[in-house]
Protein backbone atom coordinates (compact mmCIF):
# COMPACT_ATOMS: atom_id res chain seq x y z
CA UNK A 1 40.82 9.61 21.89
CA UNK A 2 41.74 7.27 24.72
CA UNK A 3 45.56 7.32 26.40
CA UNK A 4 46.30 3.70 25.78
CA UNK A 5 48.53 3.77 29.23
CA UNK A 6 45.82 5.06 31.37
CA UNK A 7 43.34 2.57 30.64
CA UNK A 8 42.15 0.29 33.00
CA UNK A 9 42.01 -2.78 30.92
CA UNK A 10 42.44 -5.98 32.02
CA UNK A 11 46.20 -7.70 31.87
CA UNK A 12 47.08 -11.45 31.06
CA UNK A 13 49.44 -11.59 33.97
CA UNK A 14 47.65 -10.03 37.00
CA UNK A 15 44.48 -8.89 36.05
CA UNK A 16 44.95 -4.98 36.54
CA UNK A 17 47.30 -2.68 34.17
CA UNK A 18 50.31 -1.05 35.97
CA UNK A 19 48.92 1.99 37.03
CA UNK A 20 45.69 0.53 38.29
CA UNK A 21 48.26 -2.02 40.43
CA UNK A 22 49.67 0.97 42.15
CA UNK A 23 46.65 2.25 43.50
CA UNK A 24 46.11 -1.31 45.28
CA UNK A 25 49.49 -1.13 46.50
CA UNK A 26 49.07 2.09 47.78
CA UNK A 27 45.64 1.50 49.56
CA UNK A 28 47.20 -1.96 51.16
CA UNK A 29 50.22 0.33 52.73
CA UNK A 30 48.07 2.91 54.00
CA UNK A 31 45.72 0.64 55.83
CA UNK A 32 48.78 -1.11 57.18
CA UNK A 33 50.06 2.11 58.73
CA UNK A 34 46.23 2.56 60.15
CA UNK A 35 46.32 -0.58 62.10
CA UNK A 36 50.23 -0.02 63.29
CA UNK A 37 48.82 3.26 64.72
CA UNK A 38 45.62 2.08 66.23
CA UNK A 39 46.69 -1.21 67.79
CA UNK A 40 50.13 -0.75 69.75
CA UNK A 41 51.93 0.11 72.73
CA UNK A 42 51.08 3.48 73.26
CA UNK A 43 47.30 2.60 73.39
CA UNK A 44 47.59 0.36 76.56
CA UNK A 45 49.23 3.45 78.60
CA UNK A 46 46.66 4.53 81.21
CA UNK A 47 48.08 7.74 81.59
CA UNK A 48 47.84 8.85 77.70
CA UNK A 49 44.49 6.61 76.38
CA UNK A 50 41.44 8.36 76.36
CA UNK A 51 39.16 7.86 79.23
CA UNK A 52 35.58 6.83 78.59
CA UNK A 53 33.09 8.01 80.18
CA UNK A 54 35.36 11.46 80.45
CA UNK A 55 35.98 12.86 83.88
CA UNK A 56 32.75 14.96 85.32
CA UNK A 57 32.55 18.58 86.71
CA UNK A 58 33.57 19.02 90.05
CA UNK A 59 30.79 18.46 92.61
CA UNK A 60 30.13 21.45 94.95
CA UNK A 61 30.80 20.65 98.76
CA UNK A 62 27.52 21.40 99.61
CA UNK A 63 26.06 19.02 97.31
CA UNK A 64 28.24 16.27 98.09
CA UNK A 65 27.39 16.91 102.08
CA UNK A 66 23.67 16.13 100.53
CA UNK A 67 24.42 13.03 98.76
CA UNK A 68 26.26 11.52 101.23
CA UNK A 69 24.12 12.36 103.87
CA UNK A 70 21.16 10.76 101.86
CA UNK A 71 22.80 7.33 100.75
CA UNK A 72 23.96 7.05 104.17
CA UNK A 73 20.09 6.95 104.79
CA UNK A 74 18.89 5.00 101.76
CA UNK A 75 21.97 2.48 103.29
CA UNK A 76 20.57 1.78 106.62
CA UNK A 77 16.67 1.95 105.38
CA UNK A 78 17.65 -0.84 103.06
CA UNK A 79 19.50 -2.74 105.72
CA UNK A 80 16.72 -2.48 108.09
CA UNK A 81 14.66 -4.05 104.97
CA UNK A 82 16.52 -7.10 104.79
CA UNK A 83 16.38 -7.85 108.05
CA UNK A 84 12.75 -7.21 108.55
CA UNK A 85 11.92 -9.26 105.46
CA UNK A 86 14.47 -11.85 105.75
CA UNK A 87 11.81 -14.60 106.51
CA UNK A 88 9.24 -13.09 102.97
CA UNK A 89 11.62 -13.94 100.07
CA UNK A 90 9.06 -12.95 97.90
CA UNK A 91 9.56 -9.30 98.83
CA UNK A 92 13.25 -9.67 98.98
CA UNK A 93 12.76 -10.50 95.55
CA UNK A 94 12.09 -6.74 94.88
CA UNK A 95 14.88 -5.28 97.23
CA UNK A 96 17.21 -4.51 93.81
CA UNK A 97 14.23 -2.09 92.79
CA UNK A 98 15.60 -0.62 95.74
CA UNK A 99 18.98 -0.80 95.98
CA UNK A 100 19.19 0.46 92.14
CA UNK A 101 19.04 3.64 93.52
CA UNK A 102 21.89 3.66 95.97
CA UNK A 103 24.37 1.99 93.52
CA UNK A 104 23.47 4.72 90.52
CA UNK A 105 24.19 7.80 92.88
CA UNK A 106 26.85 6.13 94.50
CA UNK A 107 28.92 5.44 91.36
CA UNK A 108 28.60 8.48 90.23
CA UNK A 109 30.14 10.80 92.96
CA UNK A 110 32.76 7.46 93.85
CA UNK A 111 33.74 7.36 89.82
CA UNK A 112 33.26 11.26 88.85
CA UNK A 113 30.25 10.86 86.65
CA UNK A 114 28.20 14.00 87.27
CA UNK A 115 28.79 16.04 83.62
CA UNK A 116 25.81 18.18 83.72
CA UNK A 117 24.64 20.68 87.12
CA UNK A 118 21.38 19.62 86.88
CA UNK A 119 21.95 16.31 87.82
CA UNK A 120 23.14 17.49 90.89
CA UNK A 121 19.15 17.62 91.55
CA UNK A 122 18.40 14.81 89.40
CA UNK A 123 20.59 12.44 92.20
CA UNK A 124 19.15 13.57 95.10
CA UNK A 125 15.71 13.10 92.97
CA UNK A 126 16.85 9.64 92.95
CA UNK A 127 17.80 9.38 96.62
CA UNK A 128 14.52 10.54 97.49
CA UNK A 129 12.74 7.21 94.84
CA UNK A 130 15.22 5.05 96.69
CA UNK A 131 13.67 6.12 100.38
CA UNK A 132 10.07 6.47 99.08
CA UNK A 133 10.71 2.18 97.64
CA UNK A 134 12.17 1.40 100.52
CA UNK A 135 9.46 2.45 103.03
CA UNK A 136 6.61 0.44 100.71
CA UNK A 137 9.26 -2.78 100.45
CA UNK A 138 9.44 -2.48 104.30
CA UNK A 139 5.19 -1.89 105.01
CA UNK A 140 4.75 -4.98 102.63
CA UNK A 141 3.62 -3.26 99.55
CA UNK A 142 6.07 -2.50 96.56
CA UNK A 143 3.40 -0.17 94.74
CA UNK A 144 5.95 0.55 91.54
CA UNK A 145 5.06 -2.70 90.47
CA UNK A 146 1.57 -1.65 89.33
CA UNK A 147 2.54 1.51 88.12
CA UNK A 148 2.01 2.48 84.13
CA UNK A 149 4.10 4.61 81.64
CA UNK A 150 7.92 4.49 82.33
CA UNK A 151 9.19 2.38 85.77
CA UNK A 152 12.32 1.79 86.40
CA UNK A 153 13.30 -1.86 88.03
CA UNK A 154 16.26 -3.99 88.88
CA UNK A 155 17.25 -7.24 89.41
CA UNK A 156 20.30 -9.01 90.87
CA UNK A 157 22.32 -10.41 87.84
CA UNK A 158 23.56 -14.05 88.38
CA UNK A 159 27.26 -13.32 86.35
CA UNK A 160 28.16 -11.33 89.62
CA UNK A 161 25.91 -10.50 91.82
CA UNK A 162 25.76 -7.30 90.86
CA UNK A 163 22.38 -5.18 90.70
CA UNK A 164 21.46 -3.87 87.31
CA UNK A 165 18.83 -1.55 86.45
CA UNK A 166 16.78 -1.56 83.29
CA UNK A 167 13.39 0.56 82.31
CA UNK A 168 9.63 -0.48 81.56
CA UNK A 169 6.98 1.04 79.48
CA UNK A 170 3.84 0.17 81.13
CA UNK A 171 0.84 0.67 79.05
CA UNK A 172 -1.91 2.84 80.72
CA UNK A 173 -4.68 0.34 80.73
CA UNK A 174 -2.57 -2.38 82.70
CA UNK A 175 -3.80 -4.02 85.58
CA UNK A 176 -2.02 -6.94 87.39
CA UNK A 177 -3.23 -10.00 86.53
CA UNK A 178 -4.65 -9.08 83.14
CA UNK A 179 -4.13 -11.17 79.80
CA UNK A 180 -0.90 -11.25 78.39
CA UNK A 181 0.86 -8.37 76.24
CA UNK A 182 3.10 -8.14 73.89
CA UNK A 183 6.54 -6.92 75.16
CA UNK A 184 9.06 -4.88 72.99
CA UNK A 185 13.20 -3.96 73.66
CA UNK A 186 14.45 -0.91 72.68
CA UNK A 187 18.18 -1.15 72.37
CA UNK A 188 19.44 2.73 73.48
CA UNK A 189 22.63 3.88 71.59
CA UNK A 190 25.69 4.28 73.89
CA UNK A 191 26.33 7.87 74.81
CA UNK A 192 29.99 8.52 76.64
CA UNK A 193 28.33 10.02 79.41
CA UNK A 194 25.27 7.36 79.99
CA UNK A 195 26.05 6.32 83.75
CA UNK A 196 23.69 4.29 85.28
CA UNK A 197 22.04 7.44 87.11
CA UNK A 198 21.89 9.48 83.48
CA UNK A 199 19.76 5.88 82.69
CA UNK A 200 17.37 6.02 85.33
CA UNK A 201 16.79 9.94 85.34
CA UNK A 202 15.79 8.93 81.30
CA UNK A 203 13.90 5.64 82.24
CA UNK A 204 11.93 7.57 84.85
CA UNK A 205 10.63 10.42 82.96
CA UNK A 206 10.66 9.47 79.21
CA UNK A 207 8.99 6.50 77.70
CA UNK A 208 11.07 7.10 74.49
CA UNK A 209 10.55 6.96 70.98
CA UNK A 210 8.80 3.66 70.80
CA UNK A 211 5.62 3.43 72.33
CA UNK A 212 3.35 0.89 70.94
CA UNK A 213 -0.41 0.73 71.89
CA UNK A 214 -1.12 -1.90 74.92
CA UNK A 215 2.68 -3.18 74.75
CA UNK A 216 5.20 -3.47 77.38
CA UNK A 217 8.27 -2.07 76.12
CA UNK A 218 11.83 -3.18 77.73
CA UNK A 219 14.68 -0.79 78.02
CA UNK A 220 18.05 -2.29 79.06
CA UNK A 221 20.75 -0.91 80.19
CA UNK A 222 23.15 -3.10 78.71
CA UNK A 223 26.16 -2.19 81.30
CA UNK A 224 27.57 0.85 79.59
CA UNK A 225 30.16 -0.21 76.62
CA UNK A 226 29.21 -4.24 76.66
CA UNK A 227 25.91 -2.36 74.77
CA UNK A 228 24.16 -5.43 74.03
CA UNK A 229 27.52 -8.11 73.35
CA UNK A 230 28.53 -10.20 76.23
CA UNK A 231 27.12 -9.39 80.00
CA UNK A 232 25.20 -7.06 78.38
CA UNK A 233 23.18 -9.79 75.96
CA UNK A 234 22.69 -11.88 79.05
CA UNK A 235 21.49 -8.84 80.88
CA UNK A 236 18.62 -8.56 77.95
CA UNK A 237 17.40 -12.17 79.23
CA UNK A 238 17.86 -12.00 82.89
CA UNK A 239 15.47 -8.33 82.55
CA UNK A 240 13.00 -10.65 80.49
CA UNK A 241 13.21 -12.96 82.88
CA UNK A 242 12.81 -10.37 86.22
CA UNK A 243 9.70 -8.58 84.00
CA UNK A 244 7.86 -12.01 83.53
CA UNK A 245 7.50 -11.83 87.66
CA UNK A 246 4.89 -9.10 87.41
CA UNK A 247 3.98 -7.99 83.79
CA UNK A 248 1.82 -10.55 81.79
CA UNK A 249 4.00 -11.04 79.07
């Protein structure tokens, strides 16, 4: 036997019976109070939001002494660069492969992004990539660019100037100046701790989970939170674009 006044019938004069009315009515309250306490004052304080990326660990002396001492190194090398090369624009073009380097380690001892010991290593790994490009820019012979499996390259973003990194799957069989390939993106998810130096310690060593045969495949960066929405869609272009310079795509 059915109880008449729990029944969800239909009603002539709104559609749902009473009781089925107060479970709308409750559900339309409770997502009100939701949005009071997700959107309001108390969100905008900088002392009480929740900071993203979270603060790193703290970076021994000694390793900082390191760091320093090998931007301050990767600095001048890539001064000296520009200067030799400032009448070849056509190797300036590759000075962000460069300078890629610099900014990544940089950022993260200036902006406490170091969450994990060993990438203590991992950024004076990158130091080291930084002096080894800089020395080919400067003889006239950027040899990354013909190198296969994962490569990690740059390019000078015309929103701000800024240099942005992104990664390449090269396929094994690629030689400059071969027929074109097909070229893939793989959009990365957005990790809380993905600074630009967690990106190219990845880019460097992993080709990722998407590896098609004889393909190029395109890993952006997509500047942290924009993901791929705003700078970060233009930056998926503007790495297209840098690519087409030297993979036939």
């Amino acid at each position: 036997m059915i109880d008449q006044s729990m029944k969800c019938s239909r009603s002539r004069h709104c559609g749902f019976p009473p009781a089925c009315q107060l479970v709308l009515v409750a559900c339309l309250v409770i997502s009100q109070i939701a949005v009071i306490r997700a959107d309001g004052p108390g969100d905008n304080r900088v002392e009480s939001v929740r900071r993203i990326p979270p603060p790193g660990i703290p970076v021994p002396v000694e390793v900082r002494g390191k760091l320093d001492a090998g931007l301050l190194e990767l600095h001048r090398s890539i001064r000296l660069v520009e200067e030799s090369l400032s009448e070849s624009p056509e190797l300036l073009h590759y000075l962000p492969d460069v300078k890629i380097f610099y900014k990544a380690v940089d950022w993260a001892l200036r902006f406490d992004q170091f969450h994990r010991e060993n990438e203590f290593e991992g950024a004076m790994m990158l130091v080291e990539e930084g002096l080894k490009r800089a020395a080919q820019l400067a003889s006239g012979d950027p040899a990354w660019t013909r190198h296969t499996g994962p490569v990690v390259r740059g390019y000078q973003s015309r929103i701000d100037g800024s240099v942005q990194p992104y990664g390449m799957v090269v396929p094994p069989a690629f030689i400059p100046g071969d027929a074109p390939r097909r070229l893939d993106f793989w959009f990365h998810g957005r990790g809380e701790t993905l600074s630009e130096m967690q990106f190219l310690l990845q880019r460097m060593q992993n080709p990722g989970q998407f590896v098609p045969v004889n393909s190029f495949v395109l890993h952006p960066y997509g500047r942290y939170c924009n993901a791929n929405k705003f700078a970060g869609e233009v930056d998926l272009f503007e790495a297209l674009d840098h690519a087409r310079n030297d993979y036939p795509v």
